[in-house]
N, C-alpha and C. Protein backbone atom coordinates (compact mmCIF):
# COMPACT_ATOMS: atom_id res chain seq x y z
N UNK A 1 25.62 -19.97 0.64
CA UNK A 1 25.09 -18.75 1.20
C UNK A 1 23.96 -19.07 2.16
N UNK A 2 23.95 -18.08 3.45
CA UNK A 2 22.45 -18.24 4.16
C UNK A 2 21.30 -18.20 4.05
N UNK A 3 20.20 -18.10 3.80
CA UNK A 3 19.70 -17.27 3.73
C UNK A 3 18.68 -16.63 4.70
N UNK A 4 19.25 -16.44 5.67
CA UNK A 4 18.94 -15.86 7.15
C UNK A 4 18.16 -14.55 6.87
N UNK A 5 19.03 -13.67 6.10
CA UNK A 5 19.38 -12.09 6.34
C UNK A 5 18.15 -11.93 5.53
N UNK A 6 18.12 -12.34 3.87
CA UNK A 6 16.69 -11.46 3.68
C UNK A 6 15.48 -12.21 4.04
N UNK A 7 15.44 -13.70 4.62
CA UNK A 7 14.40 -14.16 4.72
C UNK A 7 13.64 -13.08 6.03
N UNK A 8 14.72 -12.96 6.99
CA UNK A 8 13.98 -12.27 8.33
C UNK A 8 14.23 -10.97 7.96
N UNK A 9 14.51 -10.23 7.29
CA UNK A 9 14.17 -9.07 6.62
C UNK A 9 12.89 -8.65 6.13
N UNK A 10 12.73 -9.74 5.29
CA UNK A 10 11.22 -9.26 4.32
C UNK A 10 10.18 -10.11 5.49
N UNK A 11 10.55 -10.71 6.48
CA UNK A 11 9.17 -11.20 7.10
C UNK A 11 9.09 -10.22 7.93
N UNK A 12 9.62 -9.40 8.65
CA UNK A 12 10.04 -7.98 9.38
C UNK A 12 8.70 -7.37 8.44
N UNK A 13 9.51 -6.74 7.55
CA UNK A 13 8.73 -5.80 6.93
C UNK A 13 7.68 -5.85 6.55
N UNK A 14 6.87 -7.38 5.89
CA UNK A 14 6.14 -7.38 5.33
C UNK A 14 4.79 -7.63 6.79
N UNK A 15 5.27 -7.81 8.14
CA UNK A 15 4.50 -7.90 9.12
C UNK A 15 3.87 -6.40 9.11
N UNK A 16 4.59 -5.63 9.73
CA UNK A 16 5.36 -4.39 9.43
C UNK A 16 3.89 -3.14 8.63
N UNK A 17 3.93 -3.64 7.50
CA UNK A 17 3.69 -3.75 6.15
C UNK A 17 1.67 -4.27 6.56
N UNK A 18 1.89 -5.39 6.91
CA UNK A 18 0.51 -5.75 7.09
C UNK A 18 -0.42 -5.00 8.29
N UNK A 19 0.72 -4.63 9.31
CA UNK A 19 -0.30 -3.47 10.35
C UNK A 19 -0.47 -2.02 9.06
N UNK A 20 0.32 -2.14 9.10
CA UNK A 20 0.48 0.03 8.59
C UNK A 20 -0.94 -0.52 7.24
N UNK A 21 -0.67 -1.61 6.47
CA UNK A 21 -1.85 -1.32 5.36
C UNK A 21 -3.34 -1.61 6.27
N UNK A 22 -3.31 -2.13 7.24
CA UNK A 22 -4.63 -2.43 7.77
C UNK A 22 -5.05 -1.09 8.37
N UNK A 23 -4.19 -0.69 9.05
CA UNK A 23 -4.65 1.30 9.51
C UNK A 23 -4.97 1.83 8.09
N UNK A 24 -3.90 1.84 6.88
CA UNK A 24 -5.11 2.59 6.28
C UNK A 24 -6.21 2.40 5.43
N UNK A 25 -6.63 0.46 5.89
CA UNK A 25 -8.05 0.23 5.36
C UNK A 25 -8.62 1.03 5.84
N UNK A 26 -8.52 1.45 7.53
CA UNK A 26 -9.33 1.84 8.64
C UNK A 26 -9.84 2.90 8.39
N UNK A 27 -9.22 3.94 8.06
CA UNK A 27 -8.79 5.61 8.11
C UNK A 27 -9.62 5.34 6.72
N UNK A 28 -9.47 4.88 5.50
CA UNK A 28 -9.88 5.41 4.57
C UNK A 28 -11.33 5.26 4.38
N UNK A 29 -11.58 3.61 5.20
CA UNK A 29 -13.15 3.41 5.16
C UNK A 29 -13.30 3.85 5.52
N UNK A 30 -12.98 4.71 6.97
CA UNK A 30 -13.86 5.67 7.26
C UNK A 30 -14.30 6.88 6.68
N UNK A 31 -13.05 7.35 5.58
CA UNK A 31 -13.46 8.53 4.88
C UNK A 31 -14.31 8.24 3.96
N UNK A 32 -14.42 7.07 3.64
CA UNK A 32 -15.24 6.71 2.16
C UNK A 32 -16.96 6.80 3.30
N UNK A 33 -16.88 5.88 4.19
CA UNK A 33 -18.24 5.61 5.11
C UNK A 33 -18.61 7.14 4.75
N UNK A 34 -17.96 8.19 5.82
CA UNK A 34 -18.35 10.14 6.16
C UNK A 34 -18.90 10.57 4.90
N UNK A 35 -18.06 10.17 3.64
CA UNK A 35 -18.27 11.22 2.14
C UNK A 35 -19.59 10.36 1.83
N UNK A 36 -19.85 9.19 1.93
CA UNK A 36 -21.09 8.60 1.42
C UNK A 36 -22.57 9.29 2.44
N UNK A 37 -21.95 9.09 4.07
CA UNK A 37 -23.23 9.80 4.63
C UNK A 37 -23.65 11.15 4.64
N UNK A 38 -22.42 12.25 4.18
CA UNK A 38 -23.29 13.43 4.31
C UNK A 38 -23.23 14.05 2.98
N UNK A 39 -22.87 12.95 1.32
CA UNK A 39 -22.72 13.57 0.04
C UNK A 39 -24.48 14.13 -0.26
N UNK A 40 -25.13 13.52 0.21
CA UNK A 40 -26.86 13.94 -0.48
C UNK A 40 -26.75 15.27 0.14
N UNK A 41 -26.86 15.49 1.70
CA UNK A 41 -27.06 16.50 1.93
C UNK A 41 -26.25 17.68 1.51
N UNK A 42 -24.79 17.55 1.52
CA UNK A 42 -23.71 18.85 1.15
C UNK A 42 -23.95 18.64 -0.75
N UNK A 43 -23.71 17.97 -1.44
CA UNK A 43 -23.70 17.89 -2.54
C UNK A 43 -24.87 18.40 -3.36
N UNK A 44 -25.95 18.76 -2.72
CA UNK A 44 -27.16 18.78 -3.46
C UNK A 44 -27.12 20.30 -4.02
N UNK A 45 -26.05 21.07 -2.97
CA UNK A 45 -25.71 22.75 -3.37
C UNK A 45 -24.91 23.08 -4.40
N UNK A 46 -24.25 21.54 -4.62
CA UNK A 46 -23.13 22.51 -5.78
C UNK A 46 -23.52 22.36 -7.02
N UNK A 47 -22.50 23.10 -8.07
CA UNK A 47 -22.91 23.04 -9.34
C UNK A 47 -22.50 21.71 -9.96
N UNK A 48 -23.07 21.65 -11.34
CA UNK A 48 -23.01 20.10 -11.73
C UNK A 48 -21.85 19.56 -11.73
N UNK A 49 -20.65 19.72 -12.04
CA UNK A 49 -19.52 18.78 -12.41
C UNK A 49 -19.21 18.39 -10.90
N UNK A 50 -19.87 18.81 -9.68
CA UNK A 50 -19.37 18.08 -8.49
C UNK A 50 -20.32 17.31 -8.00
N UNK A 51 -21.55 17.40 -8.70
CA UNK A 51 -22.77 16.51 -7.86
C UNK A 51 -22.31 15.15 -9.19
N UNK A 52 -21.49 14.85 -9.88
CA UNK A 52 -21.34 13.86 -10.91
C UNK A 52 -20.93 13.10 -10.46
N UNK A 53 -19.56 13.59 -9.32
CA UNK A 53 -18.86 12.18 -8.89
C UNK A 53 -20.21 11.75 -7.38
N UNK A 54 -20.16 10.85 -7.28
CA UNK A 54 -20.83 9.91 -6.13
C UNK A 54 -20.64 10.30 -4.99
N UNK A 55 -19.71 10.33 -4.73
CA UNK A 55 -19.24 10.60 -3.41
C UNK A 55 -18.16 11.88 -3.60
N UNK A 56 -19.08 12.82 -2.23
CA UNK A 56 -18.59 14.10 -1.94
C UNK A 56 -18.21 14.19 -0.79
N UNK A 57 -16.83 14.73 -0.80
CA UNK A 57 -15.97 14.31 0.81
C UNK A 57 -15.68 16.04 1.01
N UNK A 58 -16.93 16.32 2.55
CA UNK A 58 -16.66 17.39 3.01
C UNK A 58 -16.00 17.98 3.72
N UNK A 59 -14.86 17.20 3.97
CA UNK A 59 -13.66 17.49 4.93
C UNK A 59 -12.56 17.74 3.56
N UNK A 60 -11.52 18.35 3.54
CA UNK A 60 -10.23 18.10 2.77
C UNK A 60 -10.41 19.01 1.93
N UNK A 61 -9.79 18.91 0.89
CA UNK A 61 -9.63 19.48 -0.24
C UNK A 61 -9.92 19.24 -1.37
N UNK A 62 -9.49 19.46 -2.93
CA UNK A 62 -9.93 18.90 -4.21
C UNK A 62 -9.40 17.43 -4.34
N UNK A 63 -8.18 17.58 -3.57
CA UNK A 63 -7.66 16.02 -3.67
C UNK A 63 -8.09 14.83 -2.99
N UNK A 64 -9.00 14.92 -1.94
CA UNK A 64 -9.23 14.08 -0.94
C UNK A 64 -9.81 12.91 -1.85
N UNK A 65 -10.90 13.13 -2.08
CA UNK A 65 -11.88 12.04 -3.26
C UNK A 65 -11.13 11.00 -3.58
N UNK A 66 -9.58 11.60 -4.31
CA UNK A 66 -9.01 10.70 -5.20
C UNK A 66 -8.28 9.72 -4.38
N UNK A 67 -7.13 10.59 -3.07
CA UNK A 67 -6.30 10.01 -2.65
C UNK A 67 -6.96 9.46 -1.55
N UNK A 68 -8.40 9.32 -0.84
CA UNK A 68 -8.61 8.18 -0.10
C UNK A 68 -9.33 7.45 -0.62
N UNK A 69 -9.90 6.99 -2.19
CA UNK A 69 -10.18 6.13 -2.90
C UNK A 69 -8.76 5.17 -2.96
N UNK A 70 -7.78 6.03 -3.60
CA UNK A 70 -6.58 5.46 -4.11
C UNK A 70 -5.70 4.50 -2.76
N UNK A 71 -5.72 5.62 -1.69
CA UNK A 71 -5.58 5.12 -0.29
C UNK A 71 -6.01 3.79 -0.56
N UNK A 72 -7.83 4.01 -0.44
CA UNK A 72 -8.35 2.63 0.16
C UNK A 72 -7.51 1.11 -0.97
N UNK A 73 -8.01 1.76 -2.12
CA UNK A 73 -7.17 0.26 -2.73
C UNK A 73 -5.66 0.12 -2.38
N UNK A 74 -4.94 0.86 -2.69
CA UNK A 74 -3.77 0.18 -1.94
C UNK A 74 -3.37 -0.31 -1.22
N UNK A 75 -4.09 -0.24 0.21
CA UNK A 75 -4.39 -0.55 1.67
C UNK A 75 -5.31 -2.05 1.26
N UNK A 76 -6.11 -2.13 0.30
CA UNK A 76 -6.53 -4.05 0.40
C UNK A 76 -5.27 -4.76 -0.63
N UNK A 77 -5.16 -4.21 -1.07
CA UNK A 77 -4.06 -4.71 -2.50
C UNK A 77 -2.77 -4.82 -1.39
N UNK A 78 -2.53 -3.48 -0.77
CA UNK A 78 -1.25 -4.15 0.12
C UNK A 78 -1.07 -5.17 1.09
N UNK A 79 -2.36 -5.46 1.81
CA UNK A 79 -3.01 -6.06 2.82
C UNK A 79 -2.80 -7.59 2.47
N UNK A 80 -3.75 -7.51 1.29
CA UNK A 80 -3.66 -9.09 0.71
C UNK A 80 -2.08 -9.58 0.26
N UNK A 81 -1.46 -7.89 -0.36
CA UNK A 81 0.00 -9.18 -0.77
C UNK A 81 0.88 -9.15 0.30
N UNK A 82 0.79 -8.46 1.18
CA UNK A 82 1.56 -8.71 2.68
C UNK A 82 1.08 -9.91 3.17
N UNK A 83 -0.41 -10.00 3.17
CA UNK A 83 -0.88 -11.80 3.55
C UNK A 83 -0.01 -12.64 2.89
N UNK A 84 0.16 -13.00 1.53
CA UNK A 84 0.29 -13.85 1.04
C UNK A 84 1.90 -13.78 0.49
N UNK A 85 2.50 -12.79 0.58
CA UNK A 85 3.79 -12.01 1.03
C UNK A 85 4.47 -13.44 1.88
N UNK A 86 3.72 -13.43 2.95
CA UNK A 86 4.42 -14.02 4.38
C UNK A 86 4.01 -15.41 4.06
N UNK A 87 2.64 -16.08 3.61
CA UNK A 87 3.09 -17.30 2.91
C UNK A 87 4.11 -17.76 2.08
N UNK A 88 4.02 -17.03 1.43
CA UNK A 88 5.36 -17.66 0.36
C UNK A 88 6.45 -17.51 0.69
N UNK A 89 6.80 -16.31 1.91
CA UNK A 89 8.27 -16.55 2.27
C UNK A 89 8.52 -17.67 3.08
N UNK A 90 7.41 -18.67 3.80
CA UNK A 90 7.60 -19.57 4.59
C UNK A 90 7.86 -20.29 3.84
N UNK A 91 7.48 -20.69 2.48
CA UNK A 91 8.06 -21.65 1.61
C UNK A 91 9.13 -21.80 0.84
N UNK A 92 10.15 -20.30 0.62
CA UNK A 92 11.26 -20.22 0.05
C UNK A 92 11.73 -20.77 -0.70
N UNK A 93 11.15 -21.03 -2.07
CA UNK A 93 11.34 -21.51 -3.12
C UNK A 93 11.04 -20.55 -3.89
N UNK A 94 11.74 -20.75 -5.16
CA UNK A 94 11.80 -19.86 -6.38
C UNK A 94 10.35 -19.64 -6.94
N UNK A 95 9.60 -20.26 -6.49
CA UNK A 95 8.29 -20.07 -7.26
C UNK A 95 7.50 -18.96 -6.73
N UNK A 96 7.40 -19.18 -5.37
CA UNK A 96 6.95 -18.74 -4.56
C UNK A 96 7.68 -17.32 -4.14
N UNK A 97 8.93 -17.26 -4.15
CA UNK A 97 9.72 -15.84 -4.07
C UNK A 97 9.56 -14.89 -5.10
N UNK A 98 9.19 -15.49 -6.33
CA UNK A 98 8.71 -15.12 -7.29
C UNK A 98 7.62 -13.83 -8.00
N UNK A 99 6.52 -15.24 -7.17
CA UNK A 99 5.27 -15.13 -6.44
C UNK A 99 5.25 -13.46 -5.94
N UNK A 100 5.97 -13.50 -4.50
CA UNK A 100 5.72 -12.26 -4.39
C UNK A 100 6.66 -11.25 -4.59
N UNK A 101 7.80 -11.48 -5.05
CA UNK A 101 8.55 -10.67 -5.76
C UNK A 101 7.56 -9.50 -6.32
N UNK A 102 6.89 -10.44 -7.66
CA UNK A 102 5.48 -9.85 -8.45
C UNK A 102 4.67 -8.87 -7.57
N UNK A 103 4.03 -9.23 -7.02
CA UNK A 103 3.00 -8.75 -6.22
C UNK A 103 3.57 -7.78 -5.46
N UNK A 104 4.45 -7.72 -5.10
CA UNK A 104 5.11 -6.77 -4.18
C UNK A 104 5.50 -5.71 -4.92
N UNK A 105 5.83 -5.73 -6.41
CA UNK A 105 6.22 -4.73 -7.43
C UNK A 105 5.00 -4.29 -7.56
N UNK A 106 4.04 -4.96 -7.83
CA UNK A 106 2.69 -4.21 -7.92
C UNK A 106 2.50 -3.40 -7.29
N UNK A 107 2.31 -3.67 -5.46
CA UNK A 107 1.34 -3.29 -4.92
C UNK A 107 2.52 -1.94 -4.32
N UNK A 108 3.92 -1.56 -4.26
CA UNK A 108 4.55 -0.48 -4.55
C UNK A 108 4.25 0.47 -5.20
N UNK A 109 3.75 0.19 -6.51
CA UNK A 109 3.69 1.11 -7.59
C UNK A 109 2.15 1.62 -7.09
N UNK A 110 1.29 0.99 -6.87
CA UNK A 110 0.05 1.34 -6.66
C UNK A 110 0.18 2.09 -5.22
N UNK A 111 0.95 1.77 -4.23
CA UNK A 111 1.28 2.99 -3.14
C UNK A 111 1.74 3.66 -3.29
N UNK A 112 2.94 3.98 -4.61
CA UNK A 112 3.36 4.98 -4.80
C UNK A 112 2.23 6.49 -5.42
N UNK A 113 1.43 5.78 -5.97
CA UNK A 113 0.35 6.50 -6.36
C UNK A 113 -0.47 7.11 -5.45
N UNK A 114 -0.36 6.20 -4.24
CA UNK A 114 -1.87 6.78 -2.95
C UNK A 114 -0.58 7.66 -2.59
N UNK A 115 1.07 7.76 -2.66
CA UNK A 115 1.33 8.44 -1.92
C UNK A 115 1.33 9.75 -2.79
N UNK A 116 1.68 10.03 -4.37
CA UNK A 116 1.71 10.84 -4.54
C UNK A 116 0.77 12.00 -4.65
N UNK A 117 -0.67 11.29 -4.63
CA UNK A 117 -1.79 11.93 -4.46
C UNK A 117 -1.23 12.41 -3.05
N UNK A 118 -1.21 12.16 -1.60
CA UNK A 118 -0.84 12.27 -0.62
C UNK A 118 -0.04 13.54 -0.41
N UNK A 119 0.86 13.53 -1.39
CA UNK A 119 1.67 14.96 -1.15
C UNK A 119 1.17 15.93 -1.78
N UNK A 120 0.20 15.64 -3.26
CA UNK A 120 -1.01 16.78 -3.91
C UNK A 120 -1.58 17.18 -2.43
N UNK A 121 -1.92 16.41 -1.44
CA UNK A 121 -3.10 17.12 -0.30
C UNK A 121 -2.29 17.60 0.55
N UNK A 122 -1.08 17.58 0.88
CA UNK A 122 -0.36 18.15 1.65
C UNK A 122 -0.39 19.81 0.79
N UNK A 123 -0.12 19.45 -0.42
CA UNK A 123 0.62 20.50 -1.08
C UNK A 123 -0.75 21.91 -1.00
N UNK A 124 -1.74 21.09 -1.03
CA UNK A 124 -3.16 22.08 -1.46
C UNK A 124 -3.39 22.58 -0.09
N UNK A 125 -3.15 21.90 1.14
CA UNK A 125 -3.02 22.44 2.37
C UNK A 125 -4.69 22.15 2.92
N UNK A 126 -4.79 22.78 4.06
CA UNK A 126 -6.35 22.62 4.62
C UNK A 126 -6.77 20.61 4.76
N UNK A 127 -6.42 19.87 5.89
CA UNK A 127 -7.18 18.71 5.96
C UNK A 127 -7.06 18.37 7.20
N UNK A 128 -8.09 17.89 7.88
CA UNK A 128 -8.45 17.68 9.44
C UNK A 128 -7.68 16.25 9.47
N UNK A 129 -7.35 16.52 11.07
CA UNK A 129 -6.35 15.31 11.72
C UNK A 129 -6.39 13.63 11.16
N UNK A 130 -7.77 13.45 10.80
CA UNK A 130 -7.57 11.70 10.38
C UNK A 130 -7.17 11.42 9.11
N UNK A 131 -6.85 12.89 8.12
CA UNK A 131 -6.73 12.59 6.88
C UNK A 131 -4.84 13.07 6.86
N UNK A 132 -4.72 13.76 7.92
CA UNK A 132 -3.45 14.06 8.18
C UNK A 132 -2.60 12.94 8.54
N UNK A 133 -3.00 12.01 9.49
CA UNK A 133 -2.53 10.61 9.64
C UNK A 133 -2.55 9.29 8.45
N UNK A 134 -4.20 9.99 7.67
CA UNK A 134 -3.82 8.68 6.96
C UNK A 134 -2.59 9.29 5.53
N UNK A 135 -2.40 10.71 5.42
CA UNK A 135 -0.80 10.86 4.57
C UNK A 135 0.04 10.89 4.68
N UNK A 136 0.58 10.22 6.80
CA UNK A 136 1.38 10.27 6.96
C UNK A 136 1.69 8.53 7.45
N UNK A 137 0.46 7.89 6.91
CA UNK A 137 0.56 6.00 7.21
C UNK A 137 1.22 5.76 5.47
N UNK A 138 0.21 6.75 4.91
CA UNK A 138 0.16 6.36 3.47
C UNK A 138 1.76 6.81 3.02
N UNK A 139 2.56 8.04 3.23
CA UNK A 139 3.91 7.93 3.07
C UNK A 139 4.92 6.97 3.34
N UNK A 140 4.86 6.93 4.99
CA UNK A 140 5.67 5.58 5.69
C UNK A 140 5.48 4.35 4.97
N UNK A 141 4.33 3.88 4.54
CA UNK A 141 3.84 2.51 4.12
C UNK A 141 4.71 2.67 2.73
N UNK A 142 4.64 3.61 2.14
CA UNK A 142 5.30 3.63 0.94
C UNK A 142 6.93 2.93 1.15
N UNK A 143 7.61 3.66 2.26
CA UNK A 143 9.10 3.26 2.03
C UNK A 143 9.48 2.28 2.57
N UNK A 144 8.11 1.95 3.32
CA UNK A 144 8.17 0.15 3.68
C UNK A 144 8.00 -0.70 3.14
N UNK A 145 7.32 -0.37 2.33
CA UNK A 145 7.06 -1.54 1.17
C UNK A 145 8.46 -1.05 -0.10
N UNK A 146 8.86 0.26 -0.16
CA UNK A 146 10.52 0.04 -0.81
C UNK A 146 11.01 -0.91 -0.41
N UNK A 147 11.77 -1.41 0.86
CA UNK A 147 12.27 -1.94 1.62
C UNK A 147 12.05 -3.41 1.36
N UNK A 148 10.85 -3.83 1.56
CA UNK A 148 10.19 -5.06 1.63
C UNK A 148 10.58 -5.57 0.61
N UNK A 149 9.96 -4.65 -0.92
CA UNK A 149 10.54 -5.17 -1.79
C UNK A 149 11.29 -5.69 -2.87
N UNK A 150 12.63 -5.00 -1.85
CA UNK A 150 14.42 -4.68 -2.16
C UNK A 150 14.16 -6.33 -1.07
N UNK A 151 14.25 -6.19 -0.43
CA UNK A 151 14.15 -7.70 0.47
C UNK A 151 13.77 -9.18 -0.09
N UNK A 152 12.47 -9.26 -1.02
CA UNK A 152 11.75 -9.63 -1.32
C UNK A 152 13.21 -10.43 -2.60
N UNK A 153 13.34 -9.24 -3.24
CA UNK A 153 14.04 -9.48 -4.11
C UNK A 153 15.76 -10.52 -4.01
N UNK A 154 15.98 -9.61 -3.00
CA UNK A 154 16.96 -9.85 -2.58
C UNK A 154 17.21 -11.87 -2.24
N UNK A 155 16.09 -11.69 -1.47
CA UNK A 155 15.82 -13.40 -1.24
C UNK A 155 15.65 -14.17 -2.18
N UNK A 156 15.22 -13.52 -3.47
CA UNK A 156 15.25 -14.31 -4.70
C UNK A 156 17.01 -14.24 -5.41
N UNK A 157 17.12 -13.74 -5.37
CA UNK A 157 18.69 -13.85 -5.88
C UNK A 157 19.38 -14.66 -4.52
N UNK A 158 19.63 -14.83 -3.71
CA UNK A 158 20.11 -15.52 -2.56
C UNK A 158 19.51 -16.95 -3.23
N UNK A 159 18.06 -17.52 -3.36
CA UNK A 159 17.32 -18.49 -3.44
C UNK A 159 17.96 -19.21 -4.76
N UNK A 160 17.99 -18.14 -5.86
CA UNK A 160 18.64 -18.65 -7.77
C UNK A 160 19.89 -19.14 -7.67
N UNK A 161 20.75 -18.07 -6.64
CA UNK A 161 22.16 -18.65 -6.51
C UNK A 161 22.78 -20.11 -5.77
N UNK A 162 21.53 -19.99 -4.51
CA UNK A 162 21.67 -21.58 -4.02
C UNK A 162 21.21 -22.61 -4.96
N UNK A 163 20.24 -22.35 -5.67
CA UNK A 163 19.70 -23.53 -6.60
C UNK A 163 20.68 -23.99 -7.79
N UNK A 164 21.43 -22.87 -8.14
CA UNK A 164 22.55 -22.64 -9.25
C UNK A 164 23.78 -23.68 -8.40
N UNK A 165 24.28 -23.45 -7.30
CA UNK A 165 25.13 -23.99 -6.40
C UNK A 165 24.78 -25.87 -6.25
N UNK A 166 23.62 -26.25 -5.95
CA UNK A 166 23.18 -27.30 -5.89
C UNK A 166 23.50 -28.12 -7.33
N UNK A 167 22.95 -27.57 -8.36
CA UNK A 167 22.93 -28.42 -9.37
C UNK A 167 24.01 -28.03 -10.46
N UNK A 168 25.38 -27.38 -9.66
CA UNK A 168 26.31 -27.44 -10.28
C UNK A 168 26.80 -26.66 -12.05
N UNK A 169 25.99 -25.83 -12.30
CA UNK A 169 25.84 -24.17 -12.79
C UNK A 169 26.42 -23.58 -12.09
N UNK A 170 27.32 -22.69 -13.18
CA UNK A 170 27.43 -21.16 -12.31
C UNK A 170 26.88 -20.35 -13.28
């Protein structure tokens, strides 16, 4: 067997993958930067259970807080295993396909989370244009990293079956 098809597949995607999570480091630090500079001043009016959390984000809705926290980690968590994603596919060995097989299951599940918060803020309605983009990086990124790591995978079964082939196993 080749293994052409998912190697340049998952390096596609996981490039792919490494712009879209770096936009929404961008987008989210910035929401985290905004909610940190104007929480003293807007926060000091409300009643207690909202001056508790730290940071008060005066743009958005009830959901914002969560889903550009959640945003932001997924966006370094995706970042880093898209980095290290594209190392290990240069090495194409079972260890290493492995490697990010793992990581790539992770860091899915943890976007699946920034996304589903994502559709809570759609759903609650009311959020200005940069938070509108980052639920519509934070969706896309989601079914790219599906993709990636159906790919990911894929190259590992391509990789078990050549190794199986070599040393005369079926």
């Amino acid at each position: 067997m080749t293994s052409g098809g998912p190697k340049s597949a998952a390096s596609i995607l996981l490039i792919v993958n490494l712009v879209l999570y770096f936009i929404v480091i961008v987008i989210a630090s910035w929401a985290v930067n905004h909610g940190i500079q104007r929480s003293r001043e807007i926060a000091s009016v409300l009643t207690i259970p909202a001056r508790i959390f730290p940071i008060y984000f005066p743009f958005g809705n009830m959901a914002t807080g969560f889903f550009v926290i959640f945003s932001l980690l997924a966006g370094v968590v995706g970042f880093a295993t898209s980095l290290t994603g594209l190392h290990n596919l240069v090495q194409w060995d079972s260890p290493n396909l492995h490697t990010a097989a793992a990581s790539s299951l992770g860091t899915f599940s943890l976007t699946l989370l920034a996304m589903g918060l994502a559709c809570k803020e759609i759903q609650l309605g009311w959020t200005d244009s940069n938070l509108r983009t980052l639920e519509t990086i934070t969706i896309i990124v989601s079914a790219t990293q599906l993709f990636s790591t159906c790919a990911i995978h894929a190259g590992v079964e391509d990789v078990i079956v050549r190794e199986r082939s070599h040393t005369g196993r079926v």
